[in-house]
Protein backbone atom coordinates (compact mmCIF):
# COMPACT_ATOMS: atom_id res chain seq x y z
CA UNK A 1 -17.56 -25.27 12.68
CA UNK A 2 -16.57 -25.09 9.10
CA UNK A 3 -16.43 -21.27 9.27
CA UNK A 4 -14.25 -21.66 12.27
CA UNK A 5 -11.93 -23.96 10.31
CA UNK A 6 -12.40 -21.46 7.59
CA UNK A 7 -11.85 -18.40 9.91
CA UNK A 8 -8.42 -19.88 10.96
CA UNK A 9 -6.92 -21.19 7.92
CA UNK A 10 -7.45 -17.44 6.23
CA UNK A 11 -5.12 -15.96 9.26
CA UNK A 12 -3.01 -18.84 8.96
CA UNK A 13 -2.60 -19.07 5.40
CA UNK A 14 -1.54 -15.41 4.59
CA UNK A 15 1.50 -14.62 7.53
CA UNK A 16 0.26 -10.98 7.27
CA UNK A 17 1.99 -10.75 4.15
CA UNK A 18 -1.32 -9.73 2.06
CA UNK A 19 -1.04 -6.91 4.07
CA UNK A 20 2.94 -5.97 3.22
CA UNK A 21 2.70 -6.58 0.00
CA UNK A 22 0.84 -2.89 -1.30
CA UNK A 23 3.02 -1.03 1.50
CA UNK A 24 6.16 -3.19 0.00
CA UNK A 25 4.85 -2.33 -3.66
CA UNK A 26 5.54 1.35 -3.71
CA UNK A 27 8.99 0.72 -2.56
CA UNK A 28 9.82 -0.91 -5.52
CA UNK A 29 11.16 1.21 -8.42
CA UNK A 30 10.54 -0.86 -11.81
CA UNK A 31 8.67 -3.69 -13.18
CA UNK A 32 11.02 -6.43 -12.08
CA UNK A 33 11.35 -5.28 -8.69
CA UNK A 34 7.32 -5.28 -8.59
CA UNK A 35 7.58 -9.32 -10.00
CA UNK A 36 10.45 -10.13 -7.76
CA UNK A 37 8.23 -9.14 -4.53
CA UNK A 38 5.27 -10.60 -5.78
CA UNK A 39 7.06 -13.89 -7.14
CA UNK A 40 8.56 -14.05 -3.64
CA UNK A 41 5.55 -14.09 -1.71
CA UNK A 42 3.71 -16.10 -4.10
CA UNK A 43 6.14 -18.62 -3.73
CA UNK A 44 6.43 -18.90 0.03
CA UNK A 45 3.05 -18.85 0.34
CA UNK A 46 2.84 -21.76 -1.82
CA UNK A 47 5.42 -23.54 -0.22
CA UNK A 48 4.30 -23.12 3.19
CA UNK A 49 1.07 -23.51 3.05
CA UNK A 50 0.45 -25.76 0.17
CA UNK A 51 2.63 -27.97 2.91
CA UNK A 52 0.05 -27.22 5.37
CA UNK A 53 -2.77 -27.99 3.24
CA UNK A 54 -0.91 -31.34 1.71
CA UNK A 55 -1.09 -32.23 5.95
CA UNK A 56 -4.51 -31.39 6.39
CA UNK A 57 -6.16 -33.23 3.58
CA UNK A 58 -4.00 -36.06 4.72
CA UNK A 59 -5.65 -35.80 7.78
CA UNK A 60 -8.70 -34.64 6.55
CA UNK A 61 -10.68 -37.50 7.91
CA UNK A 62 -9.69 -37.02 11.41
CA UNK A 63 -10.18 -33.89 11.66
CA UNK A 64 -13.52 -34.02 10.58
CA UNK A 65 -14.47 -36.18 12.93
CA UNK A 66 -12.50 -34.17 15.45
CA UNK A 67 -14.00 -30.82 14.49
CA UNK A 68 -17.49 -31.82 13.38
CA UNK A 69 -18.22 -34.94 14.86
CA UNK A 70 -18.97 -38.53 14.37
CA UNK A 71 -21.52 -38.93 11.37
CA UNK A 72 -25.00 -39.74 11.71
CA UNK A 73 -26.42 -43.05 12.04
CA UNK A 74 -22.57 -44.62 12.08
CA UNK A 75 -21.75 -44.06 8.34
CA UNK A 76 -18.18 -43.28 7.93
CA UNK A 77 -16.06 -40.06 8.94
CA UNK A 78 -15.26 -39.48 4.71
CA UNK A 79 -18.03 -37.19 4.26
CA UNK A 80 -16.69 -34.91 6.92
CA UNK A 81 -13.04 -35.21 5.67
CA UNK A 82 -14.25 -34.16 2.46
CA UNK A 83 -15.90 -31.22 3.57
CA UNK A 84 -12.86 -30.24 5.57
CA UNK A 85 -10.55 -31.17 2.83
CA UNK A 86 -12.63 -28.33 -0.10
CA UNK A 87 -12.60 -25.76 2.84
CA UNK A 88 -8.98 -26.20 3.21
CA UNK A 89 -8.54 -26.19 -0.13
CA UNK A 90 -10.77 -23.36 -1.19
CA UNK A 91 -8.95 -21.34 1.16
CA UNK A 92 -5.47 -22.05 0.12
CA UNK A 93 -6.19 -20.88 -3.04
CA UNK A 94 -8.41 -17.65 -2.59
CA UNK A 95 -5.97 -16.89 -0.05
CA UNK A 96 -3.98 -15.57 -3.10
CA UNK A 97 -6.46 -12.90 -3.98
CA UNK A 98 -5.35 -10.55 -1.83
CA UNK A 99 -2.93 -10.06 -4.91
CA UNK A 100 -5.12 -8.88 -7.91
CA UNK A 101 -7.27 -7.44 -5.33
CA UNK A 102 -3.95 -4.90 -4.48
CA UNK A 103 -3.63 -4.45 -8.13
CA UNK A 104 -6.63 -3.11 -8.80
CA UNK A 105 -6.71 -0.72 -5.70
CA UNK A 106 -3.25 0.29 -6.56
CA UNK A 107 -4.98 1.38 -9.81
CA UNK A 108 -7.86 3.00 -8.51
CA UNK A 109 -10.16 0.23 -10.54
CA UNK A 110 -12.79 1.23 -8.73
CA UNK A 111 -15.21 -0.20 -11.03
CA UNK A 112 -13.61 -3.22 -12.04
CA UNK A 113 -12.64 -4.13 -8.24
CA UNK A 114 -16.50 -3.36 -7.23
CA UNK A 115 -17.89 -5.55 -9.67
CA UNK A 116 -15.41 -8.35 -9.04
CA UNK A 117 -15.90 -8.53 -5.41
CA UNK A 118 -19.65 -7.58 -5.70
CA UNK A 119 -19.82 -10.30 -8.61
CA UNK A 120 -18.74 -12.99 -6.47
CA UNK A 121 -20.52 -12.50 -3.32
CA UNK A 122 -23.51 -12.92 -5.97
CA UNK A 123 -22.23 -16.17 -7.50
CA UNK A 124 -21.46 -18.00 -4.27
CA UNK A 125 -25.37 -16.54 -3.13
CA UNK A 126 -26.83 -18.03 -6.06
CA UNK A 127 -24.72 -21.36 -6.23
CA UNK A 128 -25.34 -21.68 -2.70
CA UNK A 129 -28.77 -21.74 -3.26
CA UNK A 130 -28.63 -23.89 -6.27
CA UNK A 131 -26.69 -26.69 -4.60
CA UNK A 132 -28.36 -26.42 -1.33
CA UNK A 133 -31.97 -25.77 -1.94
CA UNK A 134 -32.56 -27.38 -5.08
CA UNK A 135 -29.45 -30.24 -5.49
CA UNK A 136 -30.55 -30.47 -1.69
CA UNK A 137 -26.66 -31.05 -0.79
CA UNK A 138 -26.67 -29.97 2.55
CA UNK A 139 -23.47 -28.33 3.72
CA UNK A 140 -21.86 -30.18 1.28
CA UNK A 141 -23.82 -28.02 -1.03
CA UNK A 142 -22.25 -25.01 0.27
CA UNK A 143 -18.55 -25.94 0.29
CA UNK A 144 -19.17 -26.93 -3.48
CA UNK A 145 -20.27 -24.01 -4.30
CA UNK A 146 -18.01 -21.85 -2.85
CA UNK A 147 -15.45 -24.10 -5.03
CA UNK A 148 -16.56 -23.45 -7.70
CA UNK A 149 -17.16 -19.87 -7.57
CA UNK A 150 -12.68 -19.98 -6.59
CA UNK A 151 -12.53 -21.66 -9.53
CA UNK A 152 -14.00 -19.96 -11.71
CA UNK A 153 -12.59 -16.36 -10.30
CA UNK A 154 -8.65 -17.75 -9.91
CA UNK A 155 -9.18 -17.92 -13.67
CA UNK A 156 -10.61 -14.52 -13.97
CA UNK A 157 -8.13 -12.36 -11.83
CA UNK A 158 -5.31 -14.31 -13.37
CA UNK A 159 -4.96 -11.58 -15.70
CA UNK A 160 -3.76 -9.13 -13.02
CA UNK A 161 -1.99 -12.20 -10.85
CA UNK A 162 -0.07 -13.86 -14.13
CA UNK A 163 1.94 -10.87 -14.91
CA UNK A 164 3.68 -10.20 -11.98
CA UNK A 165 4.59 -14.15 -11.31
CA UNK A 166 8.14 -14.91 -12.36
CA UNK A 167 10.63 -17.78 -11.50
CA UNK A 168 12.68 -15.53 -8.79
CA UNK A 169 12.80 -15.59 -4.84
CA UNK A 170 14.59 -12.98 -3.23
CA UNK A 171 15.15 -13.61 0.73
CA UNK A 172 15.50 -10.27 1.49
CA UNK A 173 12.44 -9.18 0.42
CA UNK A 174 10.75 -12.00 1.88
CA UNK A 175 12.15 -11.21 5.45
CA UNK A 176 11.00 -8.15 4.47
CA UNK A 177 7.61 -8.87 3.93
CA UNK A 178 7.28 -10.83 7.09
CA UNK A 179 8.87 -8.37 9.49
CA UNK A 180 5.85 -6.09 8.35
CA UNK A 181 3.13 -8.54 8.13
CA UNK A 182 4.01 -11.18 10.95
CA UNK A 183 3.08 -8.59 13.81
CA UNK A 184 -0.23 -8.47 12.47
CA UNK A 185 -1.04 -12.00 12.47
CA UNK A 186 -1.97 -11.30 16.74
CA UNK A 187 -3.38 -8.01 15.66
CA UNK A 188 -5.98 -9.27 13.69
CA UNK A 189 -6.67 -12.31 16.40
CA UNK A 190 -6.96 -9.32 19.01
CA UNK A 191 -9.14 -7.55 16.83
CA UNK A 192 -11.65 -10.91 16.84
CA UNK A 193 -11.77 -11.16 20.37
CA UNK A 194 -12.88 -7.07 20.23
CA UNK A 195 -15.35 -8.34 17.70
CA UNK A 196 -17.11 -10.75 19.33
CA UNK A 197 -16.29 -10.63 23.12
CA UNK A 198 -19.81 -8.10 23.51
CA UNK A 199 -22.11 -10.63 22.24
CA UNK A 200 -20.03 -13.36 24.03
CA UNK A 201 -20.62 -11.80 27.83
CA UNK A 202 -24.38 -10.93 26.92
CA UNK A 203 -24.59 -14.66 26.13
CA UNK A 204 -23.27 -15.34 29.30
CA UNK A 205 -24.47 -12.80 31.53
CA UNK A 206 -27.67 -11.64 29.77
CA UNK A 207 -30.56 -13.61 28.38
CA UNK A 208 -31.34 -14.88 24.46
CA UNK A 209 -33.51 -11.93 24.14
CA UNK A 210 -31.14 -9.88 25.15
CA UNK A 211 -28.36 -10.95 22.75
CA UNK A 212 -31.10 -10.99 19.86
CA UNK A 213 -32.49 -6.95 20.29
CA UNK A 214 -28.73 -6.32 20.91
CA UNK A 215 -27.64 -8.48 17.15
CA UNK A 216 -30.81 -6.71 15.83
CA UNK A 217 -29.84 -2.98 16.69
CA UNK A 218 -25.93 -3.66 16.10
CA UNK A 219 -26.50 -4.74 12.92
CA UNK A 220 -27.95 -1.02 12.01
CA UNK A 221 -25.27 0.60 13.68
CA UNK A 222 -22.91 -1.51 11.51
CA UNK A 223 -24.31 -0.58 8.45
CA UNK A 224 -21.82 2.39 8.57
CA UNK A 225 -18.78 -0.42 8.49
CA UNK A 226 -20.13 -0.02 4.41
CA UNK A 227 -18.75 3.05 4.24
CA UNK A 228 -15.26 2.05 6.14
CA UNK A 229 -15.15 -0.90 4.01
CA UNK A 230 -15.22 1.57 0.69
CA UNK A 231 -13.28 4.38 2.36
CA UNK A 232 -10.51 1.44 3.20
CA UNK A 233 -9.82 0.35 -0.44
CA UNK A 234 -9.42 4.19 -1.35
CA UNK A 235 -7.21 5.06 1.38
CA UNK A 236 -4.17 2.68 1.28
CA UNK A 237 -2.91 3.34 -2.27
CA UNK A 238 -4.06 7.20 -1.80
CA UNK A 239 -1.72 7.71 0.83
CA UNK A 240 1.16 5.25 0.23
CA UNK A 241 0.79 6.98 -3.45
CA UNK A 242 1.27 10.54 -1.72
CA UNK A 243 4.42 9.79 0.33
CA UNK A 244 6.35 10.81 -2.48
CA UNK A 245 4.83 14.23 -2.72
CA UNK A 246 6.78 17.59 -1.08
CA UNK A 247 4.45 17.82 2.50
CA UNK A 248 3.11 14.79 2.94
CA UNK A 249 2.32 15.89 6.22
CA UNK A 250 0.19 18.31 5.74
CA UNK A 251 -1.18 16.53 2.89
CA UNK A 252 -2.25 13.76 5.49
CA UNK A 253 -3.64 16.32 7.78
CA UNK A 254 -5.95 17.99 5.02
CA UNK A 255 -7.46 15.00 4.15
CA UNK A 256 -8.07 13.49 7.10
CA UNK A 257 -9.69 16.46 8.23
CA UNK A 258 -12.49 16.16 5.33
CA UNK A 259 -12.65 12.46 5.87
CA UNK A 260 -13.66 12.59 9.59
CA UNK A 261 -15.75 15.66 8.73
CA UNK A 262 -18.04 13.11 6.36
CA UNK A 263 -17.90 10.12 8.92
CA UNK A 264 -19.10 12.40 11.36
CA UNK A 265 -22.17 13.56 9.43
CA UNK A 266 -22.84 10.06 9.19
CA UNK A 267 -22.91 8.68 12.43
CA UNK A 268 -24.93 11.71 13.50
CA UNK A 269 -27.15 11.29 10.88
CA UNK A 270 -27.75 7.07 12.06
CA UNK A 271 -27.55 8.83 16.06
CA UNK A 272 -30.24 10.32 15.34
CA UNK A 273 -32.50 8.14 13.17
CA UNK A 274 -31.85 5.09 14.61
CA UNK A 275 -35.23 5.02 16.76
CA UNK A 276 -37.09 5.41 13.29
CA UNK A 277 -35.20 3.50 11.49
CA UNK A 278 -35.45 0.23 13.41
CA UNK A 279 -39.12 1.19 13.96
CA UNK A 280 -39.12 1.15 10.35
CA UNK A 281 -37.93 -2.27 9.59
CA UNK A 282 -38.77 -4.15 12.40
CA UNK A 283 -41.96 -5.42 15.07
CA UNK A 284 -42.76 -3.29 17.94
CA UNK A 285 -41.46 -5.98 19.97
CA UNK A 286 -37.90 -5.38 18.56
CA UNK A 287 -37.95 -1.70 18.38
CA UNK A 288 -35.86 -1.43 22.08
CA UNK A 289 -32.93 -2.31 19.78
CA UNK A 290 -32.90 1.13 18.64
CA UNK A 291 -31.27 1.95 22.10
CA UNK A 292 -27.91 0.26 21.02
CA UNK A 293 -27.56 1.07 17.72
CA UNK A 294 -26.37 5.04 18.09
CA UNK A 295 -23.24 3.40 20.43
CA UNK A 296 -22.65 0.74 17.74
CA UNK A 297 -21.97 3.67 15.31
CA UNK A 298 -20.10 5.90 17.78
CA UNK A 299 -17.95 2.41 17.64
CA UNK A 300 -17.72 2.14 13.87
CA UNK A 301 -16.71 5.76 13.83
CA UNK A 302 -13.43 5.37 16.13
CA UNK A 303 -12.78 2.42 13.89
CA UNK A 304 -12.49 4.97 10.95
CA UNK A 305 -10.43 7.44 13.51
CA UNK A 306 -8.27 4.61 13.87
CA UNK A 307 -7.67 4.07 10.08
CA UNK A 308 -7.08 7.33 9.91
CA UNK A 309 -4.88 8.04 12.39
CA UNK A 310 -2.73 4.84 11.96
CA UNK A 311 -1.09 5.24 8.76
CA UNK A 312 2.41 6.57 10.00
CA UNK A 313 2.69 2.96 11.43
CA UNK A 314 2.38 1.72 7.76
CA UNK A 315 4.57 4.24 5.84
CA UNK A 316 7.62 3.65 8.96
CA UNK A 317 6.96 0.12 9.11
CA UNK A 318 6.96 -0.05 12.55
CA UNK A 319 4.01 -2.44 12.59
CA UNK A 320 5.13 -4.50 16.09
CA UNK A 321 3.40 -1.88 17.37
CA UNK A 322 -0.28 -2.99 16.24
CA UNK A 323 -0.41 -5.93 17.96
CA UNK A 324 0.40 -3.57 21.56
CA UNK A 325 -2.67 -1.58 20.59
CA UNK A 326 -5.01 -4.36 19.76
CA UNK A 327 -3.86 -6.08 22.71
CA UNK A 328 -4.82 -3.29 25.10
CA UNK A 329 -7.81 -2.40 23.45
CA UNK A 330 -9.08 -5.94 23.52
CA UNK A 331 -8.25 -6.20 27.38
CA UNK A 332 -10.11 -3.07 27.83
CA UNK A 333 -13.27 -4.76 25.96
CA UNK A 334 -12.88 -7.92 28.16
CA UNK A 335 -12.88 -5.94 31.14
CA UNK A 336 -15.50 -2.97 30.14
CA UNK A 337 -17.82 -6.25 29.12
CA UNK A 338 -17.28 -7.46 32.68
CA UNK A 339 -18.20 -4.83 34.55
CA UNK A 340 -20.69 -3.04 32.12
CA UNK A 341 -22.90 -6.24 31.25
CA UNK A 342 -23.95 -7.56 34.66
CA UNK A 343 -25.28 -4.21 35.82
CA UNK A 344 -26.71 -2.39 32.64
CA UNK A 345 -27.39 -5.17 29.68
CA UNK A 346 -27.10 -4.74 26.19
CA UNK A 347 -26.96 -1.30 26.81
CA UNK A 348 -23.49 -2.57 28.76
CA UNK A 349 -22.10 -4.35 25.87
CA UNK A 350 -22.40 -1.28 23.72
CA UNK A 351 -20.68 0.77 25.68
CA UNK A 352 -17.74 -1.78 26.36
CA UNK A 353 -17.81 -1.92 22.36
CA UNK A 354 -17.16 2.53 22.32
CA UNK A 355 -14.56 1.61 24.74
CA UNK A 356 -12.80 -0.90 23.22
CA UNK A 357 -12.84 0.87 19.66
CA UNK A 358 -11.64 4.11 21.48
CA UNK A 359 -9.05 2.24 22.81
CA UNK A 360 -7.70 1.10 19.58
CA UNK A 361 -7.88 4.37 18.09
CA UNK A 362 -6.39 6.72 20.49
CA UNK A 363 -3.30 4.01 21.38
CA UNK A 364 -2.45 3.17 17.88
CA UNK A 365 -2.73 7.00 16.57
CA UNK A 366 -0.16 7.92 19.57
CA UNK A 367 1.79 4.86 18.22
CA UNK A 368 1.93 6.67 14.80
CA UNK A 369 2.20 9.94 16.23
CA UNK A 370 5.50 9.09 17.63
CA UNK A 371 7.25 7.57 14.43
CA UNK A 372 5.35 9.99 11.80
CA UNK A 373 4.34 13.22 13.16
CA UNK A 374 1.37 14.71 11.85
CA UNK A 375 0.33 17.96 11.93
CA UNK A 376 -3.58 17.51 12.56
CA UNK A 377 -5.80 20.16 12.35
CA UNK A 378 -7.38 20.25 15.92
CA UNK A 379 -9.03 23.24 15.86
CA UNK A 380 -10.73 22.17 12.83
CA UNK A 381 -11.82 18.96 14.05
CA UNK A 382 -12.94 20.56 17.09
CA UNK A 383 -15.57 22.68 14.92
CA UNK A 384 -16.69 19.65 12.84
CA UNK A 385 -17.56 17.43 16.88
CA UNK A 386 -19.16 20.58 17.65
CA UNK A 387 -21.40 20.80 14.23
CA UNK A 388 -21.94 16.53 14.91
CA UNK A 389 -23.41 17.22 18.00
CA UNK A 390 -25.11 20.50 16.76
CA UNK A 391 -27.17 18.83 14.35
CA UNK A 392 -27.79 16.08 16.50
CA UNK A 393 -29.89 18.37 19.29
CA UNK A 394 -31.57 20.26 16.28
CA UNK A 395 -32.95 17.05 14.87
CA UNK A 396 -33.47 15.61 18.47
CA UNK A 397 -35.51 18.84 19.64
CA UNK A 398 -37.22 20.02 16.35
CA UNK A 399 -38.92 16.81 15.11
CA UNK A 400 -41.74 15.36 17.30
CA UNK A 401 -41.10 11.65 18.04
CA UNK A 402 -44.53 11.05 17.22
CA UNK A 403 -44.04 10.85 13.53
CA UNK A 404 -44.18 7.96 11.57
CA UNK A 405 -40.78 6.25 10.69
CA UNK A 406 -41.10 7.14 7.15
CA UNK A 407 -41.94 10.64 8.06
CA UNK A 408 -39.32 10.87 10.57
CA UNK A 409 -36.78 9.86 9.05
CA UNK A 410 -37.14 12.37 5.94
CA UNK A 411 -37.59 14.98 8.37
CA UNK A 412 -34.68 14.51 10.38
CA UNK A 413 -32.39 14.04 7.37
CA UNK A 414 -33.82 17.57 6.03
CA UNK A 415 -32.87 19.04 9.70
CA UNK A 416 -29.47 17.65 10.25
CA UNK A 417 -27.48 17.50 6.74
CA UNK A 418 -28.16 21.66 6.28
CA UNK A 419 -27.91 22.17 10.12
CA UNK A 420 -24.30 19.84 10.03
CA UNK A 421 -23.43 22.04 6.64
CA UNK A 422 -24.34 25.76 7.73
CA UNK A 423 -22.72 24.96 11.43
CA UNK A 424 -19.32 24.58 9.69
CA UNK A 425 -19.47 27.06 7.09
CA UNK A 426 -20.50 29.62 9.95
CA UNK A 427 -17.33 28.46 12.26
CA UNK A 428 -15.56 29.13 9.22
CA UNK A 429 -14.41 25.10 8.14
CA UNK A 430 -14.56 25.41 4.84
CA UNK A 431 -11.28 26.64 2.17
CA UNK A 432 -12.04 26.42 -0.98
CA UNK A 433 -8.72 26.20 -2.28
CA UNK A 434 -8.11 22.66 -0.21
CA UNK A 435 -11.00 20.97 -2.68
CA UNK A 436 -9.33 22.15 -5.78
CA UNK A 437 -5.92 20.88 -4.28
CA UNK A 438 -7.16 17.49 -3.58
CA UNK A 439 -8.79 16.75 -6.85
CA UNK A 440 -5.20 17.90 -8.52
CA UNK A 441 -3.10 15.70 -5.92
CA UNK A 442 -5.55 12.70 -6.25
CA UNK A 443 -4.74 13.08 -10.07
CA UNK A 444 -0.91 13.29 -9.59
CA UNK A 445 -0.77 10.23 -7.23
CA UNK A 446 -3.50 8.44 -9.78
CA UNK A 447 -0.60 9.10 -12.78
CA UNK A 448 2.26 8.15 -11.40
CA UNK A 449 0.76 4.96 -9.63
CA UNK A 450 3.05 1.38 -10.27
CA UNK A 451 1.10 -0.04 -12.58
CA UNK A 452 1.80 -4.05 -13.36
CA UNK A 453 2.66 -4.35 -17.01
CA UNK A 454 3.38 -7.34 -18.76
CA UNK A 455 7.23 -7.29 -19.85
CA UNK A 456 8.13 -6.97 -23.38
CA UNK A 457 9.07 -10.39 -24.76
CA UNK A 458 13.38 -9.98 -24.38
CA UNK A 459 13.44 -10.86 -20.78
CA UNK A 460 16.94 -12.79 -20.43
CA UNK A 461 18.42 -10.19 -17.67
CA UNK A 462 15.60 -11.30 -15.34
CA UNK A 463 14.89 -15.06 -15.79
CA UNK A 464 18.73 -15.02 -15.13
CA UNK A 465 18.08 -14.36 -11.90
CA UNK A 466 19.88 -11.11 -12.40
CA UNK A 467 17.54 -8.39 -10.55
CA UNK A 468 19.64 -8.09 -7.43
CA UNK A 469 19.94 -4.88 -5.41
CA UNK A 470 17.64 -6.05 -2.22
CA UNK A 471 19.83 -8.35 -1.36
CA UNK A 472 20.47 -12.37 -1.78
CA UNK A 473 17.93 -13.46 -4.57
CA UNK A 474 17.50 -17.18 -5.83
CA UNK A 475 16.43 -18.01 -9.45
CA UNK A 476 14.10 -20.61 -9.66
CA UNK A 477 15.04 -21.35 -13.35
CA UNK A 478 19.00 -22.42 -12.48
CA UNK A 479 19.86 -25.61 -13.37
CA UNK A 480 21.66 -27.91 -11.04
């Protein structure tokens, strides 16, 4: 229940305008436009929510005993209010992150932004552990430590957060901000239901086992959402970065050529090892989970297609129109799950989840089409399906099933990768010259990134609430 409460408050707490603020960023053209967006959204999110969160601990006790029930043997509610109280808490103030975290992508900090992250996942692991196992706290244990871990990392990424803070509110930009980031507040609810609406219906129609081989072989088949996850933090800055640049277009269309050439190779690549791979890491009993996991990936994949193909929805800011998209694609998942589930299983619920993640894609790329044509390369993408499914058959037909998973698994990888490679370069995929132009344009867009600088020390035109030209602005300094 505490992730729920957790789950909600995150949605809640950042009115989509985490997600405005990078696209917002490279609209502004100095330093002090940079702090006068930031400052604005710090300070209505502190506002708002720090009013919300004032309300909740207030009520902390009630809720608690609302959400998470009576506690034991009648000793008071407090505990639980406590519990909901940190959560609250913790989230109100990590729900800020979102702002060094920008920074550093903006940056390509690739390093420093994968050892923050990675460094904190760690912490709250090891304090979780700490508090839990040996303190023996409970779930008390757990909200403590994930406390302290904000704690201690609100002091660490205020060196990229303290910079960009000054005393100025500017309504325009905040309006702004929340006509892009508002609409994606249902977006990312519709996107949940998509999420978890498979494992739901298999619940409901299907049996325990059945939802456990299908959490067993999903989990595989989501191990390519690593890849999304890291392709993700690269992709926003690279192509807000190259909007500037004299064919953006085409620019767009080059690269996302080569980027759904390599997430092709990979979900072929898990396609067709998923029977070993499963075998490998699992009990015989568990290995008809393998049957799931190749649709999980196909899923992943049009998840990528649909990061790909829904940028032109960010750099027109017509983002009302992600919420249409979700919402159809997570109809189509209730109703695939419907009909799929009863008759054919887990097997059902992966299909309904290819659906549903099709959906998305091919709706909210024809969204972008409209507002930001792009001049795709389809022949070219036709050629790198074809190699996919090429390399696929060779591994499928060439290596005996009867291998052992350690065997197979180094044998189909040494069948598909050069099959997948030599497919393309005999249909004739490859130009040279692109690679070369995409390291150079990668380094253009790197140089003339907006950094956040700290201003020199003379600041007097800006804490004088003087850095109007996006309309009505309010200094937070004036003295009434």
């Amino acid at each position: 229940m505490l992730l729920t409460i957790e789950a909600v408050a995150k949605v809640t707490f950042r009115w989509g305008v985490d997600t405005a603020f990078m696209r917002l960023y490279y609209d502004c053209a100095d330093q002090p436009a940079r702090q006068r967006l930031a400052s604005t959204i710090f300070f209505f999110l502190l506002t708002v929510n720090g009013s919300l969160v004032l309300v909740s601990v207030l009520a902390a006790n009630w809720l608690g005993g609302l959400l998470i029930g009576p506690a034991v043997d009648g000793a008071p509610a407090s505990p639980h209010g406590l519990l909901v109280a940190l959560t609250i808490a913790n989230t109100f103030v990590a729900g800020f992150y979102f702002i060094p975290y920008h920074m550093l992508r903006i940056g390509e900090r690739s390093t420093q932004f994968i050892a923050l992250t990675f460094t904190r996942s760690a912490g709250t692991i090891v304090a979780r552990l700490v508090l839990v196992i040996w303190a023996r706290l409970g779930v008390l244990g757990i909200v403590l430590a994930d406390t302290m871990v904000t704690v201690v990392f609100t002091l660490i990424l205020a060196r990229w957060f303290v910079p960009l803070i000054r005393p100025v509110f500017s309504r325009a930009v905040l309006k702004d901000a929340l006509g892009f980031g508002l609409p994606r507040v249902p977006h990312s609810i519709a996107q949940q239901v998509i999420s978890v609406s498979d494992r739901y219906f298999l619940k409901a129609y299907g049996t325990l086992s059945d939802v456990g081989l299908y959490s067993i072989g999903a989990s595989f088949g989501l191990a390519l959402k690593l890849f999304l996850s890291a392709f993700e933090s690269a992709w926003t800055p690279f192509f807000l970065g190259a909007m500037k640049e004299k064919d953006p277009g085409r620019i767009y269309s080059t690269v996302s050529t080569y980027v759904v050439a390599v997430l092709v190779l990979l979900v072929t690549g898990l396609c067709a090892l998923a029977p070993a791979v499963v075998a490998l890491f699992t009990r015989p009993a568990f290995h008809p989970a393998a049957e799931v996991t190749p649709w999980i990936a196909l899923g992943v994949m049009f998840q990528g297609l649909y990061l790909v193909g829904s940028i032109g929805l960010v750099i027109t800011k017509r983002t009302t129109r992600y919420p249409i998209s979700t919402g159809l694609a997570a109809i189509a998942s209730l109703i695939a799950n419907i009909i799929l589930i009863p008759r054919y299983g887990m097997l059902g619920a992966a299909w309904a989840n290819v659906i549903a993640y099709f959906t998305l894609a091919a709706i909210t790329s024809a969204f972008s089409w409209q507002v930001y044509p792009i001049p795709y390369e389809w022949s070219r993408l036709a050629r790198i399906a074809a190699a996919g499914v090429l390399s696929y058959l060779a591994a499928q037909w060439t290596v005996p099933a009867s291998l052992h998973p350690v065997a197979s698994v180094l044998v189909r990888a040494a069948v598909i990768v050069p099959t997948y490679f030599a497919a393309l370069y005999v249909m004739r995929f490859f130009h040279p010259r692109e690679v070369r132009m995409l390291i150079e344009l990668r380094q253009r867009v790197l140089a003339r990134a907006p950094k956040a600088t700290t201003m020199p020390e003379t600041t007097e035109v800006e804490m004088a609430g003087d850095i109007v030209d996006a309309g009505p602005e309010v200094d937070l300094t004036e003295k009434r």
